[in-house]
N, C-alpha and C. Protein backbone atom coordinates (compact mmCIF):
# COMPACT_ATOMS: atom_id res chain seq x y z
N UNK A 1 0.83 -1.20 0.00
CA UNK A 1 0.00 0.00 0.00
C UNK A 1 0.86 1.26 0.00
N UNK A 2 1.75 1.05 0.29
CA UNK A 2 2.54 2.14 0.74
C UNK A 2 3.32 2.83 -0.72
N UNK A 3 4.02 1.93 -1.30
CA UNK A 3 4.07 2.04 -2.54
C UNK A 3 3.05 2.66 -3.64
N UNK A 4 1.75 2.08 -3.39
CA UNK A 4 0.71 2.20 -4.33
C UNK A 4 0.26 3.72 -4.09
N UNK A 5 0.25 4.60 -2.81
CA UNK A 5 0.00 5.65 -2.24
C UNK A 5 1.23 6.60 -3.16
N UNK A 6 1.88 6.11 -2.90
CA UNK A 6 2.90 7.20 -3.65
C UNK A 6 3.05 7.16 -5.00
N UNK A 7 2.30 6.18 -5.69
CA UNK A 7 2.69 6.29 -7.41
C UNK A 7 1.11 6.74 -7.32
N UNK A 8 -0.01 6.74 -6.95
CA UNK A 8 -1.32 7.60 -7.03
C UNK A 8 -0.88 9.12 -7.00
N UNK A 9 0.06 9.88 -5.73
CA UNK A 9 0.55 10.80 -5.41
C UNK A 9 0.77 11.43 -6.53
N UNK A 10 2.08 10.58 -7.30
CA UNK A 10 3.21 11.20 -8.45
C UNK A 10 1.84 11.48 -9.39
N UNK A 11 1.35 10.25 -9.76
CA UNK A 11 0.25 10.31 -11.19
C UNK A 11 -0.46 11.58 -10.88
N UNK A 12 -1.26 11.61 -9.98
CA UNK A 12 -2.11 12.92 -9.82
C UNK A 12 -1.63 14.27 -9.61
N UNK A 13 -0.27 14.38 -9.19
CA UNK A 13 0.91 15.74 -9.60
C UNK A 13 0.57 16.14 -10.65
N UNK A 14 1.24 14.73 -11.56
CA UNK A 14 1.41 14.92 -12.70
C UNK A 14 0.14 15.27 -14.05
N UNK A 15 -0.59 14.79 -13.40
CA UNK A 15 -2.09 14.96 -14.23
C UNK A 15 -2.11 16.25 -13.90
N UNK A 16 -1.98 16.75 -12.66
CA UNK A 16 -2.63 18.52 -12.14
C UNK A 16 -1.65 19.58 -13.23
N UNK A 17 0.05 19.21 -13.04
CA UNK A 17 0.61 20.04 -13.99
C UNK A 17 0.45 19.90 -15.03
N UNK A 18 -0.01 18.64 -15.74
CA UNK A 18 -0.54 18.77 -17.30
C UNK A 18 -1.96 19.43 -17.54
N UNK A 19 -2.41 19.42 -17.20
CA UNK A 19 -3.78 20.34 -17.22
C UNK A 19 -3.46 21.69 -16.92
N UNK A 20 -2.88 22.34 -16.12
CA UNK A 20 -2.27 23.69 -16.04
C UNK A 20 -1.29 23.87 -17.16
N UNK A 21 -0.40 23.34 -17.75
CA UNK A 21 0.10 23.34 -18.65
C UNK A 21 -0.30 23.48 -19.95
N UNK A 22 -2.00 23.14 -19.74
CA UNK A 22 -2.13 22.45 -21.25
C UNK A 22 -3.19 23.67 -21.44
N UNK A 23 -3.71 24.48 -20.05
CA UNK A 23 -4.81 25.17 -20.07
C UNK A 23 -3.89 26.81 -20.84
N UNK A 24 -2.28 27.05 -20.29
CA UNK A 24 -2.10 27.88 -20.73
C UNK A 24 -1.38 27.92 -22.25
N UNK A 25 -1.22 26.38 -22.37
CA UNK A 25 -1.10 26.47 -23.50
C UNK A 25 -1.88 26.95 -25.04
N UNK A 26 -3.11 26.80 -24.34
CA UNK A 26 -4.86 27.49 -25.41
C UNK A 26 -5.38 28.54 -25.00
N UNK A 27 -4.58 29.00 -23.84
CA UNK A 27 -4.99 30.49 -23.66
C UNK A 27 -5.26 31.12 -24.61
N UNK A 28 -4.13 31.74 -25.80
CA UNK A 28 -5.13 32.61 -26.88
C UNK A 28 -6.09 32.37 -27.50
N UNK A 29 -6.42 30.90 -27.70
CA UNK A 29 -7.36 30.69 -28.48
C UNK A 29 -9.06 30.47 -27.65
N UNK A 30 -8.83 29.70 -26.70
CA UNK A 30 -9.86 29.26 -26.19
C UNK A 30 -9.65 30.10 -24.70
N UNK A 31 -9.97 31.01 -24.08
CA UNK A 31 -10.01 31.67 -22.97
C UNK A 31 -10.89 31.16 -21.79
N UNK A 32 -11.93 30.85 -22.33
CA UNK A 32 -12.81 29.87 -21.12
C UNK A 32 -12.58 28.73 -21.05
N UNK A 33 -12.62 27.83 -21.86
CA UNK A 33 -11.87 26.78 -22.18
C UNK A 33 -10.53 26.48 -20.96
N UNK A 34 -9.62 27.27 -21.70
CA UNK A 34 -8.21 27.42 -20.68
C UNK A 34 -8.67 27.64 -19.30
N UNK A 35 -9.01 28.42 -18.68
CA UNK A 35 -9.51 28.54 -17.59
C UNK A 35 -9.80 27.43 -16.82
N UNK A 36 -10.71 27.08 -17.33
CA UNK A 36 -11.71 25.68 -16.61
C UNK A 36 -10.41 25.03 -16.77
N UNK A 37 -9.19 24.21 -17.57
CA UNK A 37 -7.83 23.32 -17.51
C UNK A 37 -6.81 23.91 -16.03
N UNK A 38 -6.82 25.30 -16.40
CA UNK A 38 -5.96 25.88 -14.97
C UNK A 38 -6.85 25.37 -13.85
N UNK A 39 -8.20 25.94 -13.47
CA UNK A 39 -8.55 25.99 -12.29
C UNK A 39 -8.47 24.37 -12.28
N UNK A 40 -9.20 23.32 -12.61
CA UNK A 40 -9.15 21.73 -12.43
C UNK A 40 -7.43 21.53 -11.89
N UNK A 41 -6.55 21.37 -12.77
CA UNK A 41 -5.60 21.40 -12.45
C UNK A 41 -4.92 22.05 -10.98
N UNK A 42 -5.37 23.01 -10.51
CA UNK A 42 -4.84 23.89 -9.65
C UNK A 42 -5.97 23.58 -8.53
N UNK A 43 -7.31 23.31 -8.51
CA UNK A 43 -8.20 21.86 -7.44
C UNK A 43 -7.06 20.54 -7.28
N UNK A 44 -7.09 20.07 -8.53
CA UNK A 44 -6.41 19.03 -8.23
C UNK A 44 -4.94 19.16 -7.27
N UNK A 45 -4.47 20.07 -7.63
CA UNK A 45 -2.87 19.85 -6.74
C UNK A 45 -3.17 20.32 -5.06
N UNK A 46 -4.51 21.38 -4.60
CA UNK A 46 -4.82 21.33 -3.25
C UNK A 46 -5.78 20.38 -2.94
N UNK A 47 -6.23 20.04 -3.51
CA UNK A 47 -7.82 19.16 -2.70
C UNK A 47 -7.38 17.47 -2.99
N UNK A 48 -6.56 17.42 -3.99
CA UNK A 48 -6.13 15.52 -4.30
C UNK A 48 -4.54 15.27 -3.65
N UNK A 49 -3.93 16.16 -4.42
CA UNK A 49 -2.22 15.95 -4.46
C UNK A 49 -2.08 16.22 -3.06
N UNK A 50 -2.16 17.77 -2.44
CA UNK A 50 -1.59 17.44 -1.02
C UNK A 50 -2.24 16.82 0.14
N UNK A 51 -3.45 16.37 0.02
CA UNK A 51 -4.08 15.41 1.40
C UNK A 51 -3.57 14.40 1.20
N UNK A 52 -3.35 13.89 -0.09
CA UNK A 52 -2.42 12.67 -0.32
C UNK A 52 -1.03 12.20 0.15
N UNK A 53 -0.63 13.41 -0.52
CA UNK A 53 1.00 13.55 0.25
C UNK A 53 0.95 13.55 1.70
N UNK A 54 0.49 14.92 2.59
CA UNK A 54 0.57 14.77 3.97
C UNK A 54 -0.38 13.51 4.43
N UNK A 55 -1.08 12.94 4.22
CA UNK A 55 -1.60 11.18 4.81
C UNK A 55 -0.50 10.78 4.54
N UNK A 56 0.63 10.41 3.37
CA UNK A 56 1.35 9.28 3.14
C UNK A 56 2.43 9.77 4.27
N UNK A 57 2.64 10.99 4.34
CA UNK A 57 3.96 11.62 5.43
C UNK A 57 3.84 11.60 6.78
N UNK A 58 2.49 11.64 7.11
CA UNK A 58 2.53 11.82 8.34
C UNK A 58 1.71 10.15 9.24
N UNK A 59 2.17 9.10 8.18
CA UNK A 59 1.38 7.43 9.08
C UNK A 59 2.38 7.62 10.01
N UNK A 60 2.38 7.19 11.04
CA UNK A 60 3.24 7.09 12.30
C UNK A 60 3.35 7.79 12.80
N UNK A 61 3.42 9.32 12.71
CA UNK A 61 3.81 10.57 13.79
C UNK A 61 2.69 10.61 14.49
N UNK A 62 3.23 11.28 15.68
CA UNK A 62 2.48 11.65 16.62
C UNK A 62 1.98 13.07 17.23
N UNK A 63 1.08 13.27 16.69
CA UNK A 63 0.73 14.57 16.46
C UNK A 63 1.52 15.65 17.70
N UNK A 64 1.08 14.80 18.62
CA UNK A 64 0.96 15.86 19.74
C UNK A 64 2.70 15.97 20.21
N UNK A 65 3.56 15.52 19.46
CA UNK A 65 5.13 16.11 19.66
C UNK A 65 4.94 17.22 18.81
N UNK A 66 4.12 17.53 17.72
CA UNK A 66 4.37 19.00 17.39
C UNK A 66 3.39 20.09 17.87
N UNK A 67 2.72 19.35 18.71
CA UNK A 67 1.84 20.67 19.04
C UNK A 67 2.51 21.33 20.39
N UNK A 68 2.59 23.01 20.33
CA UNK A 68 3.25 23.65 21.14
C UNK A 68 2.40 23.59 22.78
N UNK A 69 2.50 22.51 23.55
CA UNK A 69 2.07 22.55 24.38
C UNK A 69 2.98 22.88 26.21
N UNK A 70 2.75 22.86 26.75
CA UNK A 70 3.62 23.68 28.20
C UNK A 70 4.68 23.18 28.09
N UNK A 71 4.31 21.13 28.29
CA UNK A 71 5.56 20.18 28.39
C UNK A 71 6.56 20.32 27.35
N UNK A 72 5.77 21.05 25.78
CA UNK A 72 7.13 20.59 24.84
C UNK A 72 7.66 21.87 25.07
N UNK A 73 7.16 22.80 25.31
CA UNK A 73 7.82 24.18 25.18
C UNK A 73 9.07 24.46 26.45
N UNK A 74 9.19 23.74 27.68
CA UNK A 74 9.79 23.50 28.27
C UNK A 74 10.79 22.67 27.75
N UNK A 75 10.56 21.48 26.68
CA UNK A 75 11.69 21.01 26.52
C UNK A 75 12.13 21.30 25.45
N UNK A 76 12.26 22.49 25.05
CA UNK A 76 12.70 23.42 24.29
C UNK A 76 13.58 24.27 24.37
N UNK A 77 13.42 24.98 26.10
CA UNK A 77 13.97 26.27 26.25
C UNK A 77 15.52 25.50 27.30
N UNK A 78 14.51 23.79 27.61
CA UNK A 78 15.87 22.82 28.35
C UNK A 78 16.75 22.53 27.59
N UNK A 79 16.83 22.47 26.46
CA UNK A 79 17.58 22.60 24.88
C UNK A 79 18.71 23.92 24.69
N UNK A 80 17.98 24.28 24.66
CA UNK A 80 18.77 25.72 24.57
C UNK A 80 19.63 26.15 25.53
N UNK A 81 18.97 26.02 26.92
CA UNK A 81 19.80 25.86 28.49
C UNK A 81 21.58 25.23 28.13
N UNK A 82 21.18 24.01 27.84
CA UNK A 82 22.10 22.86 27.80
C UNK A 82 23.03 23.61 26.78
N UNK A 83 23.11 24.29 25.22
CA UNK A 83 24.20 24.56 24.70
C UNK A 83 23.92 26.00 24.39
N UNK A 84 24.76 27.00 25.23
CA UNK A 84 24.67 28.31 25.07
C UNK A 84 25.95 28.36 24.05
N UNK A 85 26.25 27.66 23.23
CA UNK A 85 27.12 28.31 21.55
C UNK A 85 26.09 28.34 20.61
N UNK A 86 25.07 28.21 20.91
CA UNK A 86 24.19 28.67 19.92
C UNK A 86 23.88 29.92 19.15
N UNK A 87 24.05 30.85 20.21
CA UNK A 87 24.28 32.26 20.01
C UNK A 87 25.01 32.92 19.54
C-alpha cells in the first residue's frame, strides 16, 4: 500500500501540472476553455495531491510532539539551556 499511495501521489501531480500546462497552452485561443484546464488542475494539486501527500507523510507521527504545548515548550527552552554556543 505504501508504494501504491505514492505512485497515485506522483500520477495525480502529474495529471494537475498537465492540465495547467495544457490550459495555458490554449490560452489565446480558447479563454474559457483554458480557464476551466488551470482551475481543475490547480483543485487538483490542493484538494487531491496534497491530502495525499501529507496522509502518506505523516502514518506514524504523533501529532501531539508538534503541538506547542507547556511540556514541549519546556523542553525546548531545556535545549537551549544545555548549549549556550548557539548564540
Amino acid at each position: 500500500m505504501k508504494f501504491k499511495l505514492k505512485y497515485i501521489t506522483v500520477l495525480a501531480l502529474l495529471i494537475s501540472i498537465g492540465l495547467i500546462l495544457y490550459g495555458f497552452g490554449i490560452k489565446e485561443e480558447q479563454t474559457a476553455r483554458a480557464n476551466k484546464f488551470i482551475g481543475a488542475g490547480t483543485a487538483g494539486l490542493f484538494l487531491v495531491v496534497m491530502p495525499l501527500f501529507l496522509f502518506k507523510e505523516s502514518k506514524g507521527k504523533n501529532m501531539k510532539d508538534y503541538m506547542l504545548t507547556k511540556e514541549n515548550i519546556e523542553k525546548m527552552q531545556a535545549k537551549d539551556r544545555k548549549n549556550p554556543d548557539n548564540q
